[in-house]
C-alpha atoms as a PDB file:
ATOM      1  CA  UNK A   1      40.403-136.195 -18.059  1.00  0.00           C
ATOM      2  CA  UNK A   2      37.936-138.347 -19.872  1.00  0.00           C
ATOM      3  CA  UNK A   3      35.703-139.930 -18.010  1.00  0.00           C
ATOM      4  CA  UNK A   4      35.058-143.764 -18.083  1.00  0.00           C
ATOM      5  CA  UNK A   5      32.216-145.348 -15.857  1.00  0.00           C
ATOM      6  CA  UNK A   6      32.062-149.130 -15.521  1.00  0.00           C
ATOM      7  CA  UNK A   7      29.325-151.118 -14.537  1.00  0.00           C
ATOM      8  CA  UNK A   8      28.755-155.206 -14.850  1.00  0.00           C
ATOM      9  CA  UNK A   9      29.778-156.360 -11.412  1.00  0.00           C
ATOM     10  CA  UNK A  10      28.480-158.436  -8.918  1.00  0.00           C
ATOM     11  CA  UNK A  11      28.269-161.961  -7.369  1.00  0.00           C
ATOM     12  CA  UNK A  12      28.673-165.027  -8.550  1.00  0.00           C
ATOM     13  CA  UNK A  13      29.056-168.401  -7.830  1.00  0.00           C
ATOM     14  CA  UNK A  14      32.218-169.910  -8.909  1.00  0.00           C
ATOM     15  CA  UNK A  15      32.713-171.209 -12.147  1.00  0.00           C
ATOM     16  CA  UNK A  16      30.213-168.474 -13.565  1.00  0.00           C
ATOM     17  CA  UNK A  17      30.395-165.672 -15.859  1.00  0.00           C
ATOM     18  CA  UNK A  18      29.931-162.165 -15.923  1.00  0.00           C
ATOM     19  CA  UNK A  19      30.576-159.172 -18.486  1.00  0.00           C
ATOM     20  CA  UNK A  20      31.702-155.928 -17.525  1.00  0.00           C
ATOM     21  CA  UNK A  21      31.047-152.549 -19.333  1.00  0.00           C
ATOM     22  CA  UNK A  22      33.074-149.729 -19.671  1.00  0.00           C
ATOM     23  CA  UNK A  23      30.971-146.871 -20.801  1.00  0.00           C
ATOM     24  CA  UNK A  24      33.280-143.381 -21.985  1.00  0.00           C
ATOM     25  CA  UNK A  25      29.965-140.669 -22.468  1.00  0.00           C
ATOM     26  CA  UNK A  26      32.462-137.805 -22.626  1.00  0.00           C
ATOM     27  CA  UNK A  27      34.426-138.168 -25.876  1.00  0.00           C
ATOM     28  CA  UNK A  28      32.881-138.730 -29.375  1.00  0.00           C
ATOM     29  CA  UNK A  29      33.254-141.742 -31.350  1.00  0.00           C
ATOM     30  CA  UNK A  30      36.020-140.619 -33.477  1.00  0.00           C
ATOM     31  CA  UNK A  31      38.463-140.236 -29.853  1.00  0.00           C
ATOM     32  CA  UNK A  32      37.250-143.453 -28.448  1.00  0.00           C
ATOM     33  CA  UNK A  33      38.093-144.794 -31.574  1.00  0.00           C
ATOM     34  CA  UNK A  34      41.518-143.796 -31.312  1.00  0.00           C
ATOM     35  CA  UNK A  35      42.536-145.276 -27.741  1.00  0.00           C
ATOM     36  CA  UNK A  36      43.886-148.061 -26.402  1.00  0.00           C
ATOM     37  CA  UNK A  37      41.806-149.572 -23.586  1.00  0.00           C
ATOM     38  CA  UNK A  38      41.959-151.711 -20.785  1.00  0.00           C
ATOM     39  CA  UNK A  39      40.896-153.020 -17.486  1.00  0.00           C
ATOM     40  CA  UNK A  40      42.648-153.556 -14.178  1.00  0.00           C
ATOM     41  CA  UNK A  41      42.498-155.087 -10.816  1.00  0.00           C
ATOM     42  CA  UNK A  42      44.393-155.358  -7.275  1.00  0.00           C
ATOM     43  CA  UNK A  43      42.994-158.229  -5.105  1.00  0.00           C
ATOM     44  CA  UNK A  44      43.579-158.536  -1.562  1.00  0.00           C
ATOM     45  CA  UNK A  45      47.691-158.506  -1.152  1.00  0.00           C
ATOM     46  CA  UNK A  46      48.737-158.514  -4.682  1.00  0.00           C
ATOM     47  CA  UNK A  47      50.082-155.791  -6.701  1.00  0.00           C
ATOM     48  CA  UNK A  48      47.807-154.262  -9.594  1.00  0.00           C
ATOM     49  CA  UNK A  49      47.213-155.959 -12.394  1.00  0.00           C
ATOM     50  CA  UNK A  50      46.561-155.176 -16.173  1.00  0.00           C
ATOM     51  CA  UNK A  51      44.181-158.051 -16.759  1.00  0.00           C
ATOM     52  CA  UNK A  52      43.473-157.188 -20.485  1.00  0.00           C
ATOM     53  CA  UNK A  53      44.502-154.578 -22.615  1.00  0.00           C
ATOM     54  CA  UNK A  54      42.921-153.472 -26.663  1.00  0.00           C
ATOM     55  CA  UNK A  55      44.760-151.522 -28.661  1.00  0.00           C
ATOM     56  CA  UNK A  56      42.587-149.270 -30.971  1.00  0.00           C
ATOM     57  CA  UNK A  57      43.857-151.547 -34.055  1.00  0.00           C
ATOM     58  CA  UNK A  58      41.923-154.527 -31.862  1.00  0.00           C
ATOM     59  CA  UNK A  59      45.506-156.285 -30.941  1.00  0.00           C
ATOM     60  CA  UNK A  60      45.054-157.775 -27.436  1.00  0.00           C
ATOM     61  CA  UNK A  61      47.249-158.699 -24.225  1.00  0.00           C
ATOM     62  CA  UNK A  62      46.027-160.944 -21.588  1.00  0.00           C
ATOM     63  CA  UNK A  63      47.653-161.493 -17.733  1.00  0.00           C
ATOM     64  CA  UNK A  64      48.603-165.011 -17.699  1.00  0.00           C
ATOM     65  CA  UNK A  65      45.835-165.740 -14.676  1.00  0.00           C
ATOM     66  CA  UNK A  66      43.262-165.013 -17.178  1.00  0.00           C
ATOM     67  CA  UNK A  67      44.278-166.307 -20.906  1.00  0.00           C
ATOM     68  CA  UNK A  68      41.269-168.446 -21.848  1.00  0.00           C
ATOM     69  CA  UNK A  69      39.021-167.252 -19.854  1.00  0.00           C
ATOM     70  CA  UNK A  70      38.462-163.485 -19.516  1.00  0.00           C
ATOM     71  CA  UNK A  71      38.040-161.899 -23.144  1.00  0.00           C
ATOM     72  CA  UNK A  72      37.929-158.013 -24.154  1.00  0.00           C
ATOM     73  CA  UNK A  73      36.309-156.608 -26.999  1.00  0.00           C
ATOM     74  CA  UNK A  74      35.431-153.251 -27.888  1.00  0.00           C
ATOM     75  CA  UNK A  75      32.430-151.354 -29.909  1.00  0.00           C
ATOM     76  CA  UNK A  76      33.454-149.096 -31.978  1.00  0.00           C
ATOM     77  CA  UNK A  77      30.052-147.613 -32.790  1.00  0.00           C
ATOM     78  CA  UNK A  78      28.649-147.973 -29.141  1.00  0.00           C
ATOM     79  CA  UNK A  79      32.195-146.550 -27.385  1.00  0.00           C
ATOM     80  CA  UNK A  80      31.897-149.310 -25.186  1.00  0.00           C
ATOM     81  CA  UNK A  81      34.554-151.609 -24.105  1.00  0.00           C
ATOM     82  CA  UNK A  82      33.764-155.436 -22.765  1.00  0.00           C
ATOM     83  CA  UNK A  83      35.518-157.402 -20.292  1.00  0.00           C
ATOM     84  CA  UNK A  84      33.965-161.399 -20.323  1.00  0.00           C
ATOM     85  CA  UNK A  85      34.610-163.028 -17.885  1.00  0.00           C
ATOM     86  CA  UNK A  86      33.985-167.091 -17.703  1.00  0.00           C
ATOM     87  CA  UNK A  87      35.086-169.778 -15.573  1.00  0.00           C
ATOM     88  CA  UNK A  88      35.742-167.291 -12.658  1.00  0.00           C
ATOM     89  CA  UNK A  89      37.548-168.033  -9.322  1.00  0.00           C
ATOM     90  CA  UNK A  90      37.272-166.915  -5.648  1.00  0.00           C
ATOM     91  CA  UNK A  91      40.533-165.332  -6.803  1.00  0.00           C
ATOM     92  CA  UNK A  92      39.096-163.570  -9.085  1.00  0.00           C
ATOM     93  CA  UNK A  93      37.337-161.598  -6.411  1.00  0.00           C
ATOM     94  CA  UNK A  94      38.374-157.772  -6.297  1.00  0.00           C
ATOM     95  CA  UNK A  95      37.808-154.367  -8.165  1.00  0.00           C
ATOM     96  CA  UNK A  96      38.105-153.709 -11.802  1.00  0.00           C
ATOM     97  CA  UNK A  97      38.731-150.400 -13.169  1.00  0.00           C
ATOM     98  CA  UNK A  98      38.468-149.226 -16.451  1.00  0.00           C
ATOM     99  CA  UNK A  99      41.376-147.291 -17.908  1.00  0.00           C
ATOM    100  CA  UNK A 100      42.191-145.372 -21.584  1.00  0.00           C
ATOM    101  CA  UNK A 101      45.201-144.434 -23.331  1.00  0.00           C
ATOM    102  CA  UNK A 102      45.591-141.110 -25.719  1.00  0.00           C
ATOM    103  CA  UNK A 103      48.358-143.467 -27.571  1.00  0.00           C
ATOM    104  CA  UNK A 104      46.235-145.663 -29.132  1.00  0.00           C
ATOM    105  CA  UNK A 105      48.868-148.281 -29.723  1.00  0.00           C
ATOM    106  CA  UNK A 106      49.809-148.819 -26.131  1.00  0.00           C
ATOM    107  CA  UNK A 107      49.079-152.030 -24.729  1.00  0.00           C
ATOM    108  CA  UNK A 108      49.975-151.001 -20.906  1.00  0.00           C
ATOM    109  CA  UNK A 109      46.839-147.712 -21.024  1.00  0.00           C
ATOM    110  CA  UNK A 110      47.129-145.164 -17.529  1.00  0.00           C
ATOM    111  CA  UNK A 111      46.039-142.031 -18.896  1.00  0.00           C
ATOM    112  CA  UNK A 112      42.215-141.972 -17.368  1.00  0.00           C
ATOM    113  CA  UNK A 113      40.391-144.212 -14.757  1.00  0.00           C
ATOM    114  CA  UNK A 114      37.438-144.972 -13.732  1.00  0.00           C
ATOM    115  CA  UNK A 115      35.975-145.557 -10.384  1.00  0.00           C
ATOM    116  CA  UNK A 116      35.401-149.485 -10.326  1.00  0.00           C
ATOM    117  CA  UNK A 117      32.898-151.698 -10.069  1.00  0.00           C
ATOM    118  CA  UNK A 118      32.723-155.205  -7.459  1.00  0.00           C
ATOM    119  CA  UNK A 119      33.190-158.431  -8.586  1.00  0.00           C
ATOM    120  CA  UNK A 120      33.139-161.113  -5.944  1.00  0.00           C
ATOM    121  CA  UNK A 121      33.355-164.830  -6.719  1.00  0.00           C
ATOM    122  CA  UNK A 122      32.018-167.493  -4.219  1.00  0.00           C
ATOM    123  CA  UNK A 123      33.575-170.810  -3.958  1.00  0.00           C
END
């Protein structure tokens, strides 16, 4: 298991931003280079949700809740992984989890997790 630790959470007022970091200290940048990445989230009575995925050619996949306003990126040199986050909702409200893929070309990644970190969005 490879462990990924996000951090970037917190509260904000509605139509504010935040950025999310996924940091993955355990693998060298050659590996990290080689996943596919993403974050997810389950608010209160929905089902989990891939929110954004990156494959490690930089192709992208966003849940239709978020197209236009969440963006992922990655840095390669940095093995870091980005989720911003504008324009965000009392919806929006849950946790987001990290997550990596050892096929670097798939955009639905669920081989390692991390633990989460709090976003909450006040209207």
């Amino acid at each position: 298991q490879e462990r990924l630790v996000e951090s970037g959470g917190g509260l904000v007022q509605a139509g504010g931003s935040l950025r999310l970091s996924c940091a993955t200290p355990r693998i060298i940048t050659s590996v990290f280079n080689s996943r596919a990445m993403g974050w997810y989230r389950q608010a209160p009575g929905k089902e989990r949700e891939l929110v954004p995925s990156i494959t490690k050619g930089g192709n992208t996949n966003y849940a239709d809740s978020v197209k236009g306003r969440f963006t992922i990126s990655r840095d390669y040199a940095r093995k870091l992984v980005y989720l911003q986050m504008n324009s965000l909702r009392p919806e929006d409200t849950t946790v987001y989890y990290c997550a990596a893929d050892r096929d670097g070309n798939n955009a639905v990644p669920n081989d390692d997790w991390g633990q989460g970190t709090q976003v909450t969005v006040r209207g």
